[in-house]
C-alpha atoms as a PDB file:
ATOM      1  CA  UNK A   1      73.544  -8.225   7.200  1.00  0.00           C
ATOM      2  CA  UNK A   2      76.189  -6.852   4.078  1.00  0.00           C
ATOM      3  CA  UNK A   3      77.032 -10.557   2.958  1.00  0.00           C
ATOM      4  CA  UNK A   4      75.464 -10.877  -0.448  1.00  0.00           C
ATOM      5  CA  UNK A   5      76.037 -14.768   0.191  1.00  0.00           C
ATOM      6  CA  UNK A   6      73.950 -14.914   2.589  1.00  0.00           C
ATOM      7  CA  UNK A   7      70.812 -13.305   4.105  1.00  0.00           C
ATOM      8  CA  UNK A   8      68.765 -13.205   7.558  1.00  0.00           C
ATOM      9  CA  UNK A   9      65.197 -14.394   7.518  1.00  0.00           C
ATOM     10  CA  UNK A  10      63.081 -13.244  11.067  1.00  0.00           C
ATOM     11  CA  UNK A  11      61.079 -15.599  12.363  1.00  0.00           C
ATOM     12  CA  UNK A  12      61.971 -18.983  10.254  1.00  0.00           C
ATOM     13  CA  UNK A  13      60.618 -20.957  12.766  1.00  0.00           C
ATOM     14  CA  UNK A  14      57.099 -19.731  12.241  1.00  0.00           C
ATOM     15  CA  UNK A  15      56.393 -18.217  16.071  1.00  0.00           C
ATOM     16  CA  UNK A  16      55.356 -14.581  14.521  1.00  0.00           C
ATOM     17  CA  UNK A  17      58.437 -13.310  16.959  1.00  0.00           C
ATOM     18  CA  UNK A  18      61.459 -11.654  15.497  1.00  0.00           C
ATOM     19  CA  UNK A  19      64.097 -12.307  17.847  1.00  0.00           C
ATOM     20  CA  UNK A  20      67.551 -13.680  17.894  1.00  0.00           C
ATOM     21  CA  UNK A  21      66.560 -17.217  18.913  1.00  0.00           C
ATOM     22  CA  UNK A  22      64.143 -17.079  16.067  1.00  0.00           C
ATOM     23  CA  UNK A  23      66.379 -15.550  13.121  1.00  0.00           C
ATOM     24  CA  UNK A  24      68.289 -17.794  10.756  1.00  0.00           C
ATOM     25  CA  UNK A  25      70.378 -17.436   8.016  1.00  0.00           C
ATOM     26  CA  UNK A  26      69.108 -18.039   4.509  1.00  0.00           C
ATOM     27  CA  UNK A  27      72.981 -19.485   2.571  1.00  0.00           C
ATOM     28  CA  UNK A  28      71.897 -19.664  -0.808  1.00  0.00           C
ATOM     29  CA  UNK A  29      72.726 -22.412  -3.166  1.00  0.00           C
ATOM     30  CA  UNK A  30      75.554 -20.365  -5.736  1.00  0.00           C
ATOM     31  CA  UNK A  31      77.566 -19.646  -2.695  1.00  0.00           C
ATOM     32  CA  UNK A  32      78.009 -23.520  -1.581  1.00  0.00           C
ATOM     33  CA  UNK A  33      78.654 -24.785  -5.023  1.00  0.00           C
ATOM     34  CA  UNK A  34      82.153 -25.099  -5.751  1.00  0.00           C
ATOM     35  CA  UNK A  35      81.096 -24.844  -9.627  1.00  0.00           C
ATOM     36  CA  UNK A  36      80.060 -20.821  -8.969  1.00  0.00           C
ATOM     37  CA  UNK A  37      84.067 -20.493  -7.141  1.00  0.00           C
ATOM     38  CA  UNK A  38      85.188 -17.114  -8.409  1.00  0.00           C
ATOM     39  CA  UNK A  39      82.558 -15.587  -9.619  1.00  0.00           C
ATOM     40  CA  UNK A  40      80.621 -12.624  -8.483  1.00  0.00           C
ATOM     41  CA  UNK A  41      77.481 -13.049  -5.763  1.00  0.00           C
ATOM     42  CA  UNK A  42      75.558 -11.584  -8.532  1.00  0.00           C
ATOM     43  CA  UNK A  43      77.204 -13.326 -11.647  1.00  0.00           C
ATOM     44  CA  UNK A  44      77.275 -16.677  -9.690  1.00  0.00           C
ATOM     45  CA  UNK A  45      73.428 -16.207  -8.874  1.00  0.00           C
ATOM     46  CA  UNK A  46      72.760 -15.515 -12.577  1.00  0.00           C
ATOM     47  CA  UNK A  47      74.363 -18.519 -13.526  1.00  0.00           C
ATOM     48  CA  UNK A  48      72.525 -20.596 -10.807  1.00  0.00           C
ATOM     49  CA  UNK A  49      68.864 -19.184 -12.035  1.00  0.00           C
ATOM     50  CA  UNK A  50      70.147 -19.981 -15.942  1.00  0.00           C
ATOM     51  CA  UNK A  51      71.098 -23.020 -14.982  1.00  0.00           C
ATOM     52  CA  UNK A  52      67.775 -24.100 -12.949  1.00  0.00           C
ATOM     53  CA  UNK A  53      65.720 -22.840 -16.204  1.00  0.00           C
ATOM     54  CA  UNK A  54      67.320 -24.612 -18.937  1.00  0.00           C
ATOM     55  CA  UNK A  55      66.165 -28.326 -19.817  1.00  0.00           C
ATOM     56  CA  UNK A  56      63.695 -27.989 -16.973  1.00  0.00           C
ATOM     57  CA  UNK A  57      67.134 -29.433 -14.618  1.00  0.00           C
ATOM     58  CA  UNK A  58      65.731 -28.725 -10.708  1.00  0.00           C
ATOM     59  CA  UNK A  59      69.084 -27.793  -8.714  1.00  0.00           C
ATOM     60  CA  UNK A  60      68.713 -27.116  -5.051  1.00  0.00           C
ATOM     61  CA  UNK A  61      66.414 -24.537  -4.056  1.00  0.00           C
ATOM     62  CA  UNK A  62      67.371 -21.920  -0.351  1.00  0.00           C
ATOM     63  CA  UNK A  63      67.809 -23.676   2.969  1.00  0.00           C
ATOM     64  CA  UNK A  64      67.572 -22.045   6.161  1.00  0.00           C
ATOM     65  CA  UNK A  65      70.529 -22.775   8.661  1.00  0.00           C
ATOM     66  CA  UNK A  66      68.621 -22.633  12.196  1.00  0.00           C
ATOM     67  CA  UNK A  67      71.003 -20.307  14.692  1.00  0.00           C
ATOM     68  CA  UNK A  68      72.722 -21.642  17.164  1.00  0.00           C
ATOM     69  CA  UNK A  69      71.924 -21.849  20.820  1.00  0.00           C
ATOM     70  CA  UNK A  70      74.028 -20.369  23.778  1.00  0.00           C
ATOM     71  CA  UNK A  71      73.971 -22.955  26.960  1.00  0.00           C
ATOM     72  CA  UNK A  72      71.999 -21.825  29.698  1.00  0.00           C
ATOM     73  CA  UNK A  73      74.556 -21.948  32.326  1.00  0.00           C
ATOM     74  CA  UNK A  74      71.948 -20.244  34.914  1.00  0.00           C
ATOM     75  CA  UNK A  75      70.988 -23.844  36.598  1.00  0.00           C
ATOM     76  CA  UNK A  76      74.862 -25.434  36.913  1.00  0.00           C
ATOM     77  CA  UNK A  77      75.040 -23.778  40.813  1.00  0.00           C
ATOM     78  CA  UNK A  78      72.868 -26.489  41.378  1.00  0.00           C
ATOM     79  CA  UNK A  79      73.503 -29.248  39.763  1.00  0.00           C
ATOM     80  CA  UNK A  80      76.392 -31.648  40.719  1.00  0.00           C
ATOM     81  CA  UNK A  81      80.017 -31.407  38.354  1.00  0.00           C
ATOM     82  CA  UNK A  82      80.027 -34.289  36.237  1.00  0.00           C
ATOM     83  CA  UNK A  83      82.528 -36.770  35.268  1.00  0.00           C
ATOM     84  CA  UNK A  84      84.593 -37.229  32.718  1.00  0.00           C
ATOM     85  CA  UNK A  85      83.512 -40.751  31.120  1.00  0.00           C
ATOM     86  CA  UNK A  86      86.545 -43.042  29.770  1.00  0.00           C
ATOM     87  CA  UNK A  87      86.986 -46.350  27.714  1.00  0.00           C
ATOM     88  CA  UNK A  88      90.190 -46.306  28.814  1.00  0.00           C
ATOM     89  CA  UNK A  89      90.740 -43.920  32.166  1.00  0.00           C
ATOM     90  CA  UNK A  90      92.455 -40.820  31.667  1.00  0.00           C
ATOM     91  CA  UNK A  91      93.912 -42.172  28.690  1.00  0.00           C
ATOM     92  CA  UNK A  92      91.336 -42.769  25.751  1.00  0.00           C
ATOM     93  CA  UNK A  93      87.378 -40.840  26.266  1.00  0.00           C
ATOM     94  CA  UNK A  94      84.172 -41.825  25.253  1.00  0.00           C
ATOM     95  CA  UNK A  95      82.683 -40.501  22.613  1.00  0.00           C
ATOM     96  CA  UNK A  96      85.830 -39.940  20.495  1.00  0.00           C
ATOM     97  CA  UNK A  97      87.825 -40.503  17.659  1.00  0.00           C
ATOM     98  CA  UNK A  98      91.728 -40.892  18.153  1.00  0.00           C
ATOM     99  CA  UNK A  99      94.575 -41.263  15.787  1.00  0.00           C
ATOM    100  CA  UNK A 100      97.424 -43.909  16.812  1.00  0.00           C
ATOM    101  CA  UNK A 101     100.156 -43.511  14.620  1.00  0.00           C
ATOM    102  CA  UNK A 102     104.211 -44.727  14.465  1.00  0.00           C
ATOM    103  CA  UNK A 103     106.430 -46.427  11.999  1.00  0.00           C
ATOM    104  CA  UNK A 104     105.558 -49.459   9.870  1.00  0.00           C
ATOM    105  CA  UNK A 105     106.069 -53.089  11.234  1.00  0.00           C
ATOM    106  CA  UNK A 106     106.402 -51.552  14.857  1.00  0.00           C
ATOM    107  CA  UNK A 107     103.264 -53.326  16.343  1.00  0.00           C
ATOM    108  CA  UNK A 108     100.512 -50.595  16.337  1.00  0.00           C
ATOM    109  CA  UNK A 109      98.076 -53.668  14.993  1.00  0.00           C
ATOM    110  CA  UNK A 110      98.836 -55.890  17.702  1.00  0.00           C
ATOM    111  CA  UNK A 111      98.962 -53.271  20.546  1.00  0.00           C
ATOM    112  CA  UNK A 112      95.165 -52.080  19.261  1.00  0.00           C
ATOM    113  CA  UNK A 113      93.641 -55.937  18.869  1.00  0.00           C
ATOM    114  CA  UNK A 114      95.638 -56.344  22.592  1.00  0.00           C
ATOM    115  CA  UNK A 115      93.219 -53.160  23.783  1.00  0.00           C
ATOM    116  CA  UNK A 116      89.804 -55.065  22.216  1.00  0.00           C
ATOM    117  CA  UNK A 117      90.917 -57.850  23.812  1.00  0.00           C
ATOM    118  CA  UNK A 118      91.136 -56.350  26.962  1.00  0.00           C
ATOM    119  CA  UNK A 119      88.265 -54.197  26.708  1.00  0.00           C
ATOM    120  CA  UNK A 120      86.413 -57.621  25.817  1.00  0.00           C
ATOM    121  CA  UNK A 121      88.027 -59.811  28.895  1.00  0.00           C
ATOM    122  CA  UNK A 122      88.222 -56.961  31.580  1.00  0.00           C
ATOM    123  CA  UNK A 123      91.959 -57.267  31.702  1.00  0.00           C
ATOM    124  CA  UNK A 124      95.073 -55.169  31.960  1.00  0.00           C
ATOM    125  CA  UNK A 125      96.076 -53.191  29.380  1.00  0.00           C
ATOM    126  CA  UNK A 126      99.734 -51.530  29.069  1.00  0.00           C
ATOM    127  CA  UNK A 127      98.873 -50.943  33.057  1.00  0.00           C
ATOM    128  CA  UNK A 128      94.951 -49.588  32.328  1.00  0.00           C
ATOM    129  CA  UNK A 129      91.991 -51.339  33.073  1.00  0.00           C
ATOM    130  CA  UNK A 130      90.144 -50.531  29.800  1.00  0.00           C
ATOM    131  CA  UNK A 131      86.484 -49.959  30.556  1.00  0.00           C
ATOM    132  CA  UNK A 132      84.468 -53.967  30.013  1.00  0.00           C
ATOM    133  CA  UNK A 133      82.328 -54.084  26.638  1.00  0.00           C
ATOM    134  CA  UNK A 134      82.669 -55.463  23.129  1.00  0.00           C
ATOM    135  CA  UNK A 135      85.034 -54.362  20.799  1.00  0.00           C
ATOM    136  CA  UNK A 136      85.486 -54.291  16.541  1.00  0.00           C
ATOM    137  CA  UNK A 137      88.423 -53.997  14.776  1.00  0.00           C
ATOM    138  CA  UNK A 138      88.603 -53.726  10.831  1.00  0.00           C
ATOM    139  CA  UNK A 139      91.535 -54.400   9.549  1.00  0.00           C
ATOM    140  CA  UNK A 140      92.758 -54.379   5.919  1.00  0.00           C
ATOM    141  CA  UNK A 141      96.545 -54.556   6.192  1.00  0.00           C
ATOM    142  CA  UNK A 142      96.487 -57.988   7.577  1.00  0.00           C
ATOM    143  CA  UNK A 143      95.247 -61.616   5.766  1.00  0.00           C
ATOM    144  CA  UNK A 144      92.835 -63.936   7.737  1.00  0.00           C
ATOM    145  CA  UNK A 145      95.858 -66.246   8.909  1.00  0.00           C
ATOM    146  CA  UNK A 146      97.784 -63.413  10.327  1.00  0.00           C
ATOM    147  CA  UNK A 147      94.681 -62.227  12.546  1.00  0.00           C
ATOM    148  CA  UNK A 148      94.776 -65.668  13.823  1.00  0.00           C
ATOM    149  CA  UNK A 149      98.717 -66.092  14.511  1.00  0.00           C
ATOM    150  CA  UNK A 150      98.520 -62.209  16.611  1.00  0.00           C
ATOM    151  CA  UNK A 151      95.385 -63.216  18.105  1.00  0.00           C
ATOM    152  CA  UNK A 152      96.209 -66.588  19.656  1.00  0.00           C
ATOM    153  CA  UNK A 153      99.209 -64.605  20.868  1.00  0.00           C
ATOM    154  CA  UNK A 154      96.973 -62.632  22.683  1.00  0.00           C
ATOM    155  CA  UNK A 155      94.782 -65.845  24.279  1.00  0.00           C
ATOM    156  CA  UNK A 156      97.444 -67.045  25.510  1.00  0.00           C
ATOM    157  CA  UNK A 157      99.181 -64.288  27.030  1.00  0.00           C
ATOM    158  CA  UNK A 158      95.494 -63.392  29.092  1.00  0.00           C
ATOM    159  CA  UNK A 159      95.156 -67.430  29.431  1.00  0.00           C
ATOM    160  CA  UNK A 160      91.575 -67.514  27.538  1.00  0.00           C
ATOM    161  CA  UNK A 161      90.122 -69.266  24.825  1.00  0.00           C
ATOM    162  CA  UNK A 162      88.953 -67.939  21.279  1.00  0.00           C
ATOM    163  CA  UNK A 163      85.138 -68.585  22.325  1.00  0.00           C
ATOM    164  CA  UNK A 164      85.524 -66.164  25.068  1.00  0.00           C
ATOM    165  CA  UNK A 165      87.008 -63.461  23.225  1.00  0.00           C
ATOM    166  CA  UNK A 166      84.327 -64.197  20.983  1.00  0.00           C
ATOM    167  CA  UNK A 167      81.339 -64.448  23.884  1.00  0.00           C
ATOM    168  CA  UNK A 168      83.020 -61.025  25.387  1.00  0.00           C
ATOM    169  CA  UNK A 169      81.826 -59.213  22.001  1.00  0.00           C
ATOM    170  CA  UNK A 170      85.661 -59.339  19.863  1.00  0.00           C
ATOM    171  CA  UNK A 171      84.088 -58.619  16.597  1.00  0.00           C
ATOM    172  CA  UNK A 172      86.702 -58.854  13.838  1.00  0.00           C
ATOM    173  CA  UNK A 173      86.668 -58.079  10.099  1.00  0.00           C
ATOM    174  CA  UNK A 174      89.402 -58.829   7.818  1.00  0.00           C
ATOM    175  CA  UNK A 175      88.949 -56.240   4.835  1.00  0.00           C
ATOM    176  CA  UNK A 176      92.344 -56.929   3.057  1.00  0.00           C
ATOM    177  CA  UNK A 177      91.762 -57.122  -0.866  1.00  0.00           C
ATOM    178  CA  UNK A 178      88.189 -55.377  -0.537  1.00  0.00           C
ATOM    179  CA  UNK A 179      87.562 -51.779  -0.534  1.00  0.00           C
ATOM    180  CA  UNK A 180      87.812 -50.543   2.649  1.00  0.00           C
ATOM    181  CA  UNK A 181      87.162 -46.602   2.318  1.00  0.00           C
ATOM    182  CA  UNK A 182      84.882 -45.385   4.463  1.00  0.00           C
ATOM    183  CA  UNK A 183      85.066 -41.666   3.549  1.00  0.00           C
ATOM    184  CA  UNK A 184      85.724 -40.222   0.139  1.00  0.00           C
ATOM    185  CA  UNK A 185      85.890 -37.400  -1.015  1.00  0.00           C
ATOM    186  CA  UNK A 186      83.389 -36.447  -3.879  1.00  0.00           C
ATOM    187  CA  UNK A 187      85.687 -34.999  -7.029  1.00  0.00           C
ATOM    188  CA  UNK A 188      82.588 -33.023  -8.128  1.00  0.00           C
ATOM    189  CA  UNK A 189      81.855 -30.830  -4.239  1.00  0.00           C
ATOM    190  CA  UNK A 190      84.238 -31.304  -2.626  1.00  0.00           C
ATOM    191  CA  UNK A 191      83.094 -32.583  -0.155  1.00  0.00           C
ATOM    192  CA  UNK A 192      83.847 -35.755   1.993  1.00  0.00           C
ATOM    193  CA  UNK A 193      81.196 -38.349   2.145  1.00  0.00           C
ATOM    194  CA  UNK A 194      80.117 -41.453   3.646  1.00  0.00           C
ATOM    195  CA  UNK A 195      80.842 -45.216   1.906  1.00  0.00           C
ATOM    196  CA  UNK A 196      77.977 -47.934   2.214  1.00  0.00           C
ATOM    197  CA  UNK A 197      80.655 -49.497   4.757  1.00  0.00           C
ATOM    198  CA  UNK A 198      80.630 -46.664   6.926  1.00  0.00           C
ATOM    199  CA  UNK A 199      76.967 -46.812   7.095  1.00  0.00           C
ATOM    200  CA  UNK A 200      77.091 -50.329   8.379  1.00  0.00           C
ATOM    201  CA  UNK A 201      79.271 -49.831  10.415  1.00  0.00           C
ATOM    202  CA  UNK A 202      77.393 -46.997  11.886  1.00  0.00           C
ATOM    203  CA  UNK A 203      74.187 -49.544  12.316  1.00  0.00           C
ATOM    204  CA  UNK A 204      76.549 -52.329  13.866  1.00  0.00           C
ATOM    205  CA  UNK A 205      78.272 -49.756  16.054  1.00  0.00           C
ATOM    206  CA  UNK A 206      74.463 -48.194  17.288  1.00  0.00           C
ATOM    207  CA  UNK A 207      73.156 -51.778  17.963  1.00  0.00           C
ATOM    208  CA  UNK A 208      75.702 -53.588  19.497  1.00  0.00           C
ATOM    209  CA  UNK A 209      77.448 -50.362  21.388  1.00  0.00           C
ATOM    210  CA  UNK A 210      81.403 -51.158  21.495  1.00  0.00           C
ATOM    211  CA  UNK A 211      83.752 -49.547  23.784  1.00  0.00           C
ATOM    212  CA  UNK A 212      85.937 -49.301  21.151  1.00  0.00           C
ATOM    213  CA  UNK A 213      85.678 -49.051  17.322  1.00  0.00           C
ATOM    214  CA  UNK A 214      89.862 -49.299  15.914  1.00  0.00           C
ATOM    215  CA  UNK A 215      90.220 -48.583  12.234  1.00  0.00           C
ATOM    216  CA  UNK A 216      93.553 -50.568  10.675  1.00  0.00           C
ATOM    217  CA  UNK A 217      94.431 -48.403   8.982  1.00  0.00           C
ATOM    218  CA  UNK A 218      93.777 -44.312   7.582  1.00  0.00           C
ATOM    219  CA  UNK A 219      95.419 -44.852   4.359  1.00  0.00           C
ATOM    220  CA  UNK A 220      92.673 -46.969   3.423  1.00  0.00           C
ATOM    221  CA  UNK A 221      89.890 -45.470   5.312  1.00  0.00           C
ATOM    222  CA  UNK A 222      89.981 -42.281   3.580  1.00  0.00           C
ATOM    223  CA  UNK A 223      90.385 -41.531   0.221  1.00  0.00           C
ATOM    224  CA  UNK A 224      91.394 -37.889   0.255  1.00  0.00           C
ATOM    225  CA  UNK A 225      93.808 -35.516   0.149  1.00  0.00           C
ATOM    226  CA  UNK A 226      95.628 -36.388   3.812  1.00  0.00           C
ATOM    227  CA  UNK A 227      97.264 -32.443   4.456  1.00  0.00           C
ATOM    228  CA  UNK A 228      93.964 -30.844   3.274  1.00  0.00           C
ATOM    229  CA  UNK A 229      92.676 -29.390   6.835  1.00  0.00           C
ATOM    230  CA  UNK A 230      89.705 -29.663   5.669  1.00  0.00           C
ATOM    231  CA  UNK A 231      88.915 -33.076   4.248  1.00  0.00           C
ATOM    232  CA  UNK A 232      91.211 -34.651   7.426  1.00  0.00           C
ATOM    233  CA  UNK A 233      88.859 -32.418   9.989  1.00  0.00           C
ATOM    234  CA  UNK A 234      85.722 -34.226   7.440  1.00  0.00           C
ATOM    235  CA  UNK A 235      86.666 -37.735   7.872  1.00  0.00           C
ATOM    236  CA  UNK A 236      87.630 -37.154  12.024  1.00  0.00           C
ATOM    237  CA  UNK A 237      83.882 -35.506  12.300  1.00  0.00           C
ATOM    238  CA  UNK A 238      82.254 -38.620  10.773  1.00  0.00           C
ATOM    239  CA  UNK A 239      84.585 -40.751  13.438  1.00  0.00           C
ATOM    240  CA  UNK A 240      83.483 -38.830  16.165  1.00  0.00           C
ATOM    241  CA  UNK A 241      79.507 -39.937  14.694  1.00  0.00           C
ATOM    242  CA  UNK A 242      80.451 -43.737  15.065  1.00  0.00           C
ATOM    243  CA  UNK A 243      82.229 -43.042  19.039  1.00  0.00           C
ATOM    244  CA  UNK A 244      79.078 -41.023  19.878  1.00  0.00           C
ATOM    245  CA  UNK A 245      76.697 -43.757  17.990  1.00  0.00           C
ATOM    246  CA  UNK A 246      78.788 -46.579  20.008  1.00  0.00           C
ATOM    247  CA  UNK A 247      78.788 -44.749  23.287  1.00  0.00           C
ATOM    248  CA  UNK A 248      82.634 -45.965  23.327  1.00  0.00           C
ATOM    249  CA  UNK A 249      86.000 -44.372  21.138  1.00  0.00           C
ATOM    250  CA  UNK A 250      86.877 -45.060  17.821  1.00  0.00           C
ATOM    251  CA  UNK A 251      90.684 -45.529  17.058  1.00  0.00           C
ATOM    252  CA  UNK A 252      92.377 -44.377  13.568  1.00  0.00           C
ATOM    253  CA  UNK A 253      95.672 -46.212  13.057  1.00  0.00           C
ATOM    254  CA  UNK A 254      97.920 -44.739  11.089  1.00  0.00           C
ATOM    255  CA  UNK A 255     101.307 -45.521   8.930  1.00  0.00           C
ATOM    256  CA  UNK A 256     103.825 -43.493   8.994  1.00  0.00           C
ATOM    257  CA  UNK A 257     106.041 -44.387   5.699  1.00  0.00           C
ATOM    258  CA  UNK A 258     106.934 -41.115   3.600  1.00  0.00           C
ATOM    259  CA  UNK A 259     110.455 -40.360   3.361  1.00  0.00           C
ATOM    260  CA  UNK A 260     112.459 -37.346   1.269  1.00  0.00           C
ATOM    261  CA  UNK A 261     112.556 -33.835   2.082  1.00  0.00           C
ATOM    262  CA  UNK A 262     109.006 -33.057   0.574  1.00  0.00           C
ATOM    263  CA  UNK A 263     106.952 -35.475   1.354  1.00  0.00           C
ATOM    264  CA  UNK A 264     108.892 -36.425   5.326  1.00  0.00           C
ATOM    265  CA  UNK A 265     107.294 -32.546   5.593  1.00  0.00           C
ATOM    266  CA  UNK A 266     103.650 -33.350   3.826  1.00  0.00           C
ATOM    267  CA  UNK A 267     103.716 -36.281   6.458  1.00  0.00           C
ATOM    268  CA  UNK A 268     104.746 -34.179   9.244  1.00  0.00           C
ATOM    269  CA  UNK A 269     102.068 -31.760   8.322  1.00  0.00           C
ATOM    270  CA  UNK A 270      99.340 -34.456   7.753  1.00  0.00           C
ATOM    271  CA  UNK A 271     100.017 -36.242  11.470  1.00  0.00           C
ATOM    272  CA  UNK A 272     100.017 -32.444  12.842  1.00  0.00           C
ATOM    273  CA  UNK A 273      96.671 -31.901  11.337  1.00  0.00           C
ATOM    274  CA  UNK A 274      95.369 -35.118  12.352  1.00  0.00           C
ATOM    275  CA  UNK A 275      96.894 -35.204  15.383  1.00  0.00           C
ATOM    276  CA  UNK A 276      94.408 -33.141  16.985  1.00  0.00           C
ATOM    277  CA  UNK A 277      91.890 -35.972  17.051  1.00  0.00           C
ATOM    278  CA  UNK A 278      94.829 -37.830  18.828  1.00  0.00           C
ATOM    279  CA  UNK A 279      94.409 -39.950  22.014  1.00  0.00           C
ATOM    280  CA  UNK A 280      96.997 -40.188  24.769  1.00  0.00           C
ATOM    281  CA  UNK A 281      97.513 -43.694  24.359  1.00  0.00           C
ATOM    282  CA  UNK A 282     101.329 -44.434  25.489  1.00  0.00           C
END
């Protein structure tokens, strides 16, 4: 291996075999850093091993990445095809994060607490029978009286009571005037990490297993830069985590309210980008 970023060690595992399935790469620690960006393999190494030396400061020390494994394909001939599994057939998956986006003050809030509601009750929704299971939607646009006012809209168009949406598993959280970030991205790396909310979110989503998880909205979800590939492909992996935690989908709602020439094209570029974690909804 020529990448003086990286090296191979044989037989990480500890088997005493040198093969493929036990070789992993060894990425050391001045070529993750975004401090060390620009620099040399050798100067940013230098500066790494000064650094670790002075003041007796312990940075991070060599981690092996295991390899990856190819599928084993050999023993499909036998085994039956399976099926695709939906919250929502052939419209929304399981085990997946989608983005729902349009126009302010268009209804995207009431259509998504209509689809917990129905995913709750076992009803119709926008001619789908969503799949039956609890539901949690965390809103921050909207005040406590306004959740009530959509939602008894919604009891009375299915003919059911509040206690029933509430026995069915309708978990709602009204977030407006708290923080509501879930990911951020760390000023320092880089990179984009997980709030305390997320996390218990995560252990409310693992416990009590909703079919779906909606997010109202990704302007205060994510506190990042929105047409960075990168940090946008970040905060849809850790949504896919809380639809694969859930065993149900997680829905990002999203506002689209730019206008002018530059930034109507930052927020056609930042739906494109995000738009890949989209669900056919509509």
């Amino acid at each position: 291996m020529s990448d003086p970023w990286m090296d191979i060690a044989e037989d990480w595992d500890g088997t005493g075999k040198s093969t493929s399935a036990s070789t992993a790469v060894i990425v050391h620690p001045w070529a993750t850093d975004p401090q060390y960006g620009g620099m040399s393999p050798a100067a940013a190494r230098g500066s790494w091993e000064a650094g670790r030396r002075s003041n007796g400061k312990l940075l991070p020390v060599e981690t092996a990445v295991p390899p990856f494994r190819w599928l084993d394909m050999s023993a499909w001939d036998g085994e039956p095809l399976p099926q695709r599994q939906w919250a929502i057939k052939d419209r929304v998956p399981l085990n997946q994060a989608g983005l729902f986006s349009g126009e302010g003050a268009t209804g995207k809030s009431i259509i998504e607490l209509t689809k917990n509601c129905a995913h709750v009750l076992g009803k119709d929704w926008l001619g789908s029978l969503p799949e039956p299971g609890p539901a949690f939607y965390f809103g921050a646009e909207d005040d406590v009286d306004e959740l009530h006012i959509r939602l008894a809209a919604i009891a009375a168009h299915y003919g059911v009571t509040f206690k029933q949406l509430k026995d069915g598993g309708l978990h709602v959280c009204c977030l407006l005037g708290q923080d509501a970030t879930l990911c951020a991205t760390n000023p320092r790396s880089g990179k984009v990490e997980r709030t305390v909310l997320y996390k218990l979110i995560y252990e409310q989503a693992g416990d009590i297993k909703p079919k779906n998880i909606s997010i109202d909205t990704f302007s205060r979800a994510f506190v990042g830069n929105e047409i960075d590939r990168g940090q946008v492909y970040s905060f849809a992996s850790h949504m896919q985590a809380l639809a694969m935690v859930a065993g149900g989908s997680v829905t990002v709602l999203m506002r689209d309210t730019m206008s002018g020439s530059v930034n109507e094209q930052e927020n056609r570029r930042a739906r494109s980008i995000a738009s890949r974690h989209r669900n056919a909804i509509i």
